[in-house]
Structure formats: structure tokens, C-alpha cells
N, C-alpha and C. Protein backbone atom coordinates (compact mmCIF):
# COMPACT_ATOMS: atom_id res chain seq x y z
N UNK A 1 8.59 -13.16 -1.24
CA UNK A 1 7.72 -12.19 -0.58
C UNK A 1 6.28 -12.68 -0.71
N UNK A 2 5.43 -12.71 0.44
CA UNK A 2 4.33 -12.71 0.54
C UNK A 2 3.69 -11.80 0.33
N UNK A 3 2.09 -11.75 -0.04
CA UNK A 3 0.82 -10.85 0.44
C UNK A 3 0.05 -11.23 1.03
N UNK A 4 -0.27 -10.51 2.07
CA UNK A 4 -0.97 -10.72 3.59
C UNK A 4 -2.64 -9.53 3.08
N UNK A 5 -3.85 -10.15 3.57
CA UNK A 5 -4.56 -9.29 3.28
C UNK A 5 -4.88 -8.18 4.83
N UNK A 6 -5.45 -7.27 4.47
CA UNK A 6 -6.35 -6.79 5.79
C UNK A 6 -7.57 -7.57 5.61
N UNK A 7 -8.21 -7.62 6.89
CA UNK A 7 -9.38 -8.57 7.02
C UNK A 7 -10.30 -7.62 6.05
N UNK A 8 -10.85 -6.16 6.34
CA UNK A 8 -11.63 -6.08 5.30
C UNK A 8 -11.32 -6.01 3.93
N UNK A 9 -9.94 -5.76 3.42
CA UNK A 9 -9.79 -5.98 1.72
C UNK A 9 -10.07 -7.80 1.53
N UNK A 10 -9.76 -8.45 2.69
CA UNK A 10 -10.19 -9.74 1.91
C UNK A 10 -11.79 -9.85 2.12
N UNK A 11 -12.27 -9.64 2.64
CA UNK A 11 -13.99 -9.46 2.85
C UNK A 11 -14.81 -9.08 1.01
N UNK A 12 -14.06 -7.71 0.99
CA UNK A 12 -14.55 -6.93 0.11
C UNK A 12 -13.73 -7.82 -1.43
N UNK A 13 -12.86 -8.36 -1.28
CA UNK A 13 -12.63 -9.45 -2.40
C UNK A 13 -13.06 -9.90 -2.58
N UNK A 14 -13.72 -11.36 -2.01
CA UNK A 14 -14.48 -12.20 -1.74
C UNK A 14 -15.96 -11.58 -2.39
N UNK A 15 -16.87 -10.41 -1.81
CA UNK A 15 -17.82 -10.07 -2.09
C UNK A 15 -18.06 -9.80 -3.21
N UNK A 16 -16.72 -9.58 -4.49
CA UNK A 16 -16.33 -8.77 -5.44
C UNK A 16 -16.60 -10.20 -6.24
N UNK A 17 -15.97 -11.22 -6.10
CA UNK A 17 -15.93 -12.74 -6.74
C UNK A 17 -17.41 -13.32 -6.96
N UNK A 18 -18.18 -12.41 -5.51
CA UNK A 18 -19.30 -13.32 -5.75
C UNK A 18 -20.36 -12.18 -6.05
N UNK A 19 -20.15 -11.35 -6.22
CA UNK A 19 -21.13 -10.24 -7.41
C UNK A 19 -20.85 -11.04 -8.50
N UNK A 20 -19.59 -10.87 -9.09
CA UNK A 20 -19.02 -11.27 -10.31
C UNK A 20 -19.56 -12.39 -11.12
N UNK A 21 -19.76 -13.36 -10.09
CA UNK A 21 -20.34 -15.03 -10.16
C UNK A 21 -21.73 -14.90 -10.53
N UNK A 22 -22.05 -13.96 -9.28
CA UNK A 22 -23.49 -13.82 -9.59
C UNK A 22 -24.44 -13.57 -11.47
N UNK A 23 -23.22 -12.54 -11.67
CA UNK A 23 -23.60 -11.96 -13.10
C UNK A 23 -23.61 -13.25 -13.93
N UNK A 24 -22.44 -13.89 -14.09
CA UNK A 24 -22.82 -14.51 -15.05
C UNK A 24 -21.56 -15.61 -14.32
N UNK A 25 -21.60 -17.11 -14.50
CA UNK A 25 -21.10 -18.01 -14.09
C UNK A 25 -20.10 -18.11 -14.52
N UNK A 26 -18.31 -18.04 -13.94
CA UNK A 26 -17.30 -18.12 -14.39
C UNK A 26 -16.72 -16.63 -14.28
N UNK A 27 -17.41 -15.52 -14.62
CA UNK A 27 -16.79 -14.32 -14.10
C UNK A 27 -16.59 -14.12 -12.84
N UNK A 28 -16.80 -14.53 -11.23
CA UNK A 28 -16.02 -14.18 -10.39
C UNK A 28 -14.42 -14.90 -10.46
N UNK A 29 -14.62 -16.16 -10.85
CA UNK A 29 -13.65 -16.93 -11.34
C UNK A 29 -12.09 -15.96 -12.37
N UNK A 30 -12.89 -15.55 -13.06
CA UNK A 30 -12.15 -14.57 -14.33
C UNK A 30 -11.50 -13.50 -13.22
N UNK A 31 -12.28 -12.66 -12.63
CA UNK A 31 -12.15 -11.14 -11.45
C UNK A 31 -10.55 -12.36 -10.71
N UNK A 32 -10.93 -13.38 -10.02
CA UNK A 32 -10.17 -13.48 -8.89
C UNK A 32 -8.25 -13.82 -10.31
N UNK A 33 -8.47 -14.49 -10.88
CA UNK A 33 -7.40 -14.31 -11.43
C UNK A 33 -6.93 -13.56 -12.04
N UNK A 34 -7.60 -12.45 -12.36
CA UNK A 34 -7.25 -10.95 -12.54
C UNK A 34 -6.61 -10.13 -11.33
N UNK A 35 -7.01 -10.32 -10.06
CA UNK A 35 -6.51 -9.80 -9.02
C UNK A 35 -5.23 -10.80 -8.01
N UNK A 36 -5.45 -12.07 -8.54
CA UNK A 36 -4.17 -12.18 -8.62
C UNK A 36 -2.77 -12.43 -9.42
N UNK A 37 -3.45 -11.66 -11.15
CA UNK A 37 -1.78 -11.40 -11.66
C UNK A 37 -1.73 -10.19 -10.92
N UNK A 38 -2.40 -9.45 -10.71
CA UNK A 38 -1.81 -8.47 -10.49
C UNK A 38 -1.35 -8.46 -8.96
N UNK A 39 -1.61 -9.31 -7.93
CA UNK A 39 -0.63 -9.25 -6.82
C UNK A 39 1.16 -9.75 -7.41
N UNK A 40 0.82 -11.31 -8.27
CA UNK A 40 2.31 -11.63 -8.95
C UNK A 40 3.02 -10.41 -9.05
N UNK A 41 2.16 -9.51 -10.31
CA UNK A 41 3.01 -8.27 -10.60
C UNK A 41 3.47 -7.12 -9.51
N UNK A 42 2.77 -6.95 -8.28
CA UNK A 42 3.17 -6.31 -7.40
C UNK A 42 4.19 -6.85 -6.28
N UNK A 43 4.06 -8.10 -5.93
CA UNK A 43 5.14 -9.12 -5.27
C UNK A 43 6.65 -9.11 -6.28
N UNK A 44 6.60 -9.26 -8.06
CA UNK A 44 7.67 -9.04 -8.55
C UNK A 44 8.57 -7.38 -8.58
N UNK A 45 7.57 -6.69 -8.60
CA UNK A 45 7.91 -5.26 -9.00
C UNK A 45 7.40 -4.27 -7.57
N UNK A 46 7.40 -4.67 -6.64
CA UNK A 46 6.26 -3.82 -5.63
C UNK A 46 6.38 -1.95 -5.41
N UNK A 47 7.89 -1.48 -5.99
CA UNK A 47 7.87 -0.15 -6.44
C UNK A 47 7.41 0.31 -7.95
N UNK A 48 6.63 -0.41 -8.61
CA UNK A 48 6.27 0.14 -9.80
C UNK A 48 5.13 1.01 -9.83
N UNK A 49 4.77 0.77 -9.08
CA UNK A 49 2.83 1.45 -9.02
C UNK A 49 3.02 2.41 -8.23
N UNK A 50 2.10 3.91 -8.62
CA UNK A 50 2.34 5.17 -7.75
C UNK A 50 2.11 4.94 -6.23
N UNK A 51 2.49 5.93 -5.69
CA UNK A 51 2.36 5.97 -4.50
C UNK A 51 0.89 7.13 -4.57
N UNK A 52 -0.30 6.57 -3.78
CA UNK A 52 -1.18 7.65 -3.61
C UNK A 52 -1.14 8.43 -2.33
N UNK A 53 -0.98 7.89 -1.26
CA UNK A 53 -1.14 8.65 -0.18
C UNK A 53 -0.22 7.73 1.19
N UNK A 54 0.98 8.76 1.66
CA UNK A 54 2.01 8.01 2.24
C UNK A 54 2.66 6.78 1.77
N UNK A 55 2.76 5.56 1.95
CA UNK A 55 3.20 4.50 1.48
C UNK A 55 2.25 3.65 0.68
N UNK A 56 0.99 4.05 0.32
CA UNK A 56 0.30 3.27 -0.03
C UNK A 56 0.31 3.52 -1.59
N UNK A 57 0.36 2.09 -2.26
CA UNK A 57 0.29 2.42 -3.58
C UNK A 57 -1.11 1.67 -4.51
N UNK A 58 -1.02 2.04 -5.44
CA UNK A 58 -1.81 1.24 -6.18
C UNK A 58 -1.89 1.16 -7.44
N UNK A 59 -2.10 -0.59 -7.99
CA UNK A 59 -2.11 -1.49 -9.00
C UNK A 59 -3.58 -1.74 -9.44
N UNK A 60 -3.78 -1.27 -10.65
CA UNK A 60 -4.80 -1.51 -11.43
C UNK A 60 -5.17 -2.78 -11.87
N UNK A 61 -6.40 -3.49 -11.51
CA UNK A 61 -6.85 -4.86 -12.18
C UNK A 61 -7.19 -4.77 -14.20
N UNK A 62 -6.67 -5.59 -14.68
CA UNK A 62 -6.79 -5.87 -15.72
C UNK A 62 -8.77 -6.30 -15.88
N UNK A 63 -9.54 -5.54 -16.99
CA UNK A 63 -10.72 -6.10 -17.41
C UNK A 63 -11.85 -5.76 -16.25
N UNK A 64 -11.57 -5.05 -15.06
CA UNK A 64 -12.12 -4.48 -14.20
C UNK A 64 -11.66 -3.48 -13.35
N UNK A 65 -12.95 -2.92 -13.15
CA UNK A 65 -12.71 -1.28 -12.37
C UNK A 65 -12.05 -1.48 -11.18
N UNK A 66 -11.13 -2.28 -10.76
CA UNK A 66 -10.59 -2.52 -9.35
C UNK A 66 -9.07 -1.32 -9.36
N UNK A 67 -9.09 -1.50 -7.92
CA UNK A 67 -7.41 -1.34 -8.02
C UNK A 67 -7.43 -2.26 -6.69
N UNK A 68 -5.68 -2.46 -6.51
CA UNK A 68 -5.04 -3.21 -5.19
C UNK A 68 -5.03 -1.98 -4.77
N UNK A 69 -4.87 -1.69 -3.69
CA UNK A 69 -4.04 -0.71 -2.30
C UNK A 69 -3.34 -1.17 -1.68
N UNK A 70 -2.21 -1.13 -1.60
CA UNK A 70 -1.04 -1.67 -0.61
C UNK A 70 0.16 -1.26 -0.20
N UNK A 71 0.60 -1.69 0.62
CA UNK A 71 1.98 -1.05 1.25
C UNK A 71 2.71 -1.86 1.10
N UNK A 72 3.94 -1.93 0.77
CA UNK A 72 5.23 -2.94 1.27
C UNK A 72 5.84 -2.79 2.01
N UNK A 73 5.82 -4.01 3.26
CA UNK A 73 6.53 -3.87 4.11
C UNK A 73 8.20 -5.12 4.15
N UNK A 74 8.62 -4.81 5.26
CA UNK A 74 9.70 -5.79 5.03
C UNK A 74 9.92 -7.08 4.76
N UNK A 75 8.74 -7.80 5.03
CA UNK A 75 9.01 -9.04 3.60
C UNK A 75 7.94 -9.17 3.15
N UNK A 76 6.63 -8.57 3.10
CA UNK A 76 5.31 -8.62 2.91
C UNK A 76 5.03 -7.47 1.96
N UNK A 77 3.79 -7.73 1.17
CA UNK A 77 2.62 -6.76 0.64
C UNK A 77 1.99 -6.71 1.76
N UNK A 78 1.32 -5.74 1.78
CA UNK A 78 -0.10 -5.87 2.53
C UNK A 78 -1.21 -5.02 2.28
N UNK A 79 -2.12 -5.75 1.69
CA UNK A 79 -3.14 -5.38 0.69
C UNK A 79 -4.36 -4.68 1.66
N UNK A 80 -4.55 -3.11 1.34
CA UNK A 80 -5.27 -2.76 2.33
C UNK A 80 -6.33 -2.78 1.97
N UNK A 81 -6.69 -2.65 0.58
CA UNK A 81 -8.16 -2.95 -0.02
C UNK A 81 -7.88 -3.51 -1.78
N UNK A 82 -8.96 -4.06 -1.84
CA UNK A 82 -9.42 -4.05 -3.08
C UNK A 82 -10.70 -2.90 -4.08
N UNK A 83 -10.15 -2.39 -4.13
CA UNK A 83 -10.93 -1.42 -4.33
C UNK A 83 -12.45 -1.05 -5.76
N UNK A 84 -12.97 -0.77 -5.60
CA UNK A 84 -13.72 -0.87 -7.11
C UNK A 84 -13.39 0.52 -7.24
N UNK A 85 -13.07 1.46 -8.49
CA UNK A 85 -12.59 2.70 -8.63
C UNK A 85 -13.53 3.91 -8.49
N UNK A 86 -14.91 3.09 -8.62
CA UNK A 86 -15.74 3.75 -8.56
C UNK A 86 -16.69 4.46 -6.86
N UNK A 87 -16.18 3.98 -6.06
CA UNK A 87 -16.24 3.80 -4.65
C UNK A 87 -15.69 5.25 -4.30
N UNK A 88 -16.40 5.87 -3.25
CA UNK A 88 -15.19 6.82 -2.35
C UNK A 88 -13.88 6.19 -2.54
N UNK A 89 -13.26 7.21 -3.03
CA UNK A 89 -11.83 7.01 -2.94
C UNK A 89 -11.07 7.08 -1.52
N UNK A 90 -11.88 7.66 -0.06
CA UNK A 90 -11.34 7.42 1.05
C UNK A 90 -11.33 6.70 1.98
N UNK A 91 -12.57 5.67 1.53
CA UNK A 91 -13.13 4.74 2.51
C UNK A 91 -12.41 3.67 2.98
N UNK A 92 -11.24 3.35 2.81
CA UNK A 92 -10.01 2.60 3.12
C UNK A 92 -9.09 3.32 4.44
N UNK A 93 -9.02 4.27 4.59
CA UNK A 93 -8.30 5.22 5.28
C UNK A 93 -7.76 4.48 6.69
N UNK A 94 -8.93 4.58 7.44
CA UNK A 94 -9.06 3.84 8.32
C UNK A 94 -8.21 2.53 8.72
N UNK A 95 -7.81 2.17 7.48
CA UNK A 95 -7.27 0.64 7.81
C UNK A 95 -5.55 0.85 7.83
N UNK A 96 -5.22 1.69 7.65
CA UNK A 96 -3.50 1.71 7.51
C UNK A 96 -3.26 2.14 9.42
């Protein structure tokens, strides 16, 4: 099984890596392999994480305020955001 991003959760990844970088050199580095054990862990297990709203669930980043948002579909994740927790919690909506 793959994970496929939406164009803006990979945008808002990306932007997340390079805040991160910005702070201090090697932490966007640290963020991006944090967000992807935790796709591993959602590609191995993809019903483990609650469901928040219809099919969408979400996986908490290790060492940062993130979560994944995603749906599983029939052979795919598909990651609708990356989220910082601290953000409107609805501002994703739009994208499912």
C-alpha cells in the first residue's frame, strides 16, 4: 500500500520541514522522519487511529504538534493534511 498526498497536505509539509530547518539546522530533517514513521505506522496498521470525521482519521507525529489526516482507500492512504494541532481544526474540510 501506498500514500498519495493531497497537493495542499504536501505543500503544508514541506512548509513544516522548512520552518523546522529554519529554527535550528537538522530539525526539519528530524520533523520529516517523524512524519514518515508515522505514515509506515499508518500504511502497516491504517485502522488503528480514530476516526474524526466520516472516514478520515488521524495519527499523531511523535516530538511534534502534528497530526496526519487521512483516509484509506482501496490500495492507498491518502493524506489530506498534515496538520499542526494547534491550527483550526476545520481548515482541511474542503479537501475530502
Amino acid at each position: 500500500m501506498n500514500a498519495l498526498f493531497h497537493p495542499a497536505a504536501e505543500s503544508e509539509f514541506n512548509a513544516a520541514i522548512d520552518y523546522y530547518e529554519d529554527i535550528e539546522k537538522g530539525l526539519g530533517y528530524d520533523f520529516s522522519r517523524e512524519v514518515f514513521s508515522a505514515l509506515e505506522r499508518i500504511i502497516a496498521f491504517p485502522k488503528a487511529w480514530v476516526v474524526i470525521e466520516d472516514e478520515i482519521r488521524r495519527s499523531l507525529v511523535r516530538r511534534f504538534p502534528y497530526g496526519i489526516l487521512y483516509a484509506e482507500e482501496k490500495d492507498k492512504i491518502y493524506i489530506v493534511a498534515v496538520m499542526h494541532l494547534h491550527r483550526d481544526p476545520e481548515y482541511w474540510k474542503h479537501r475530502i
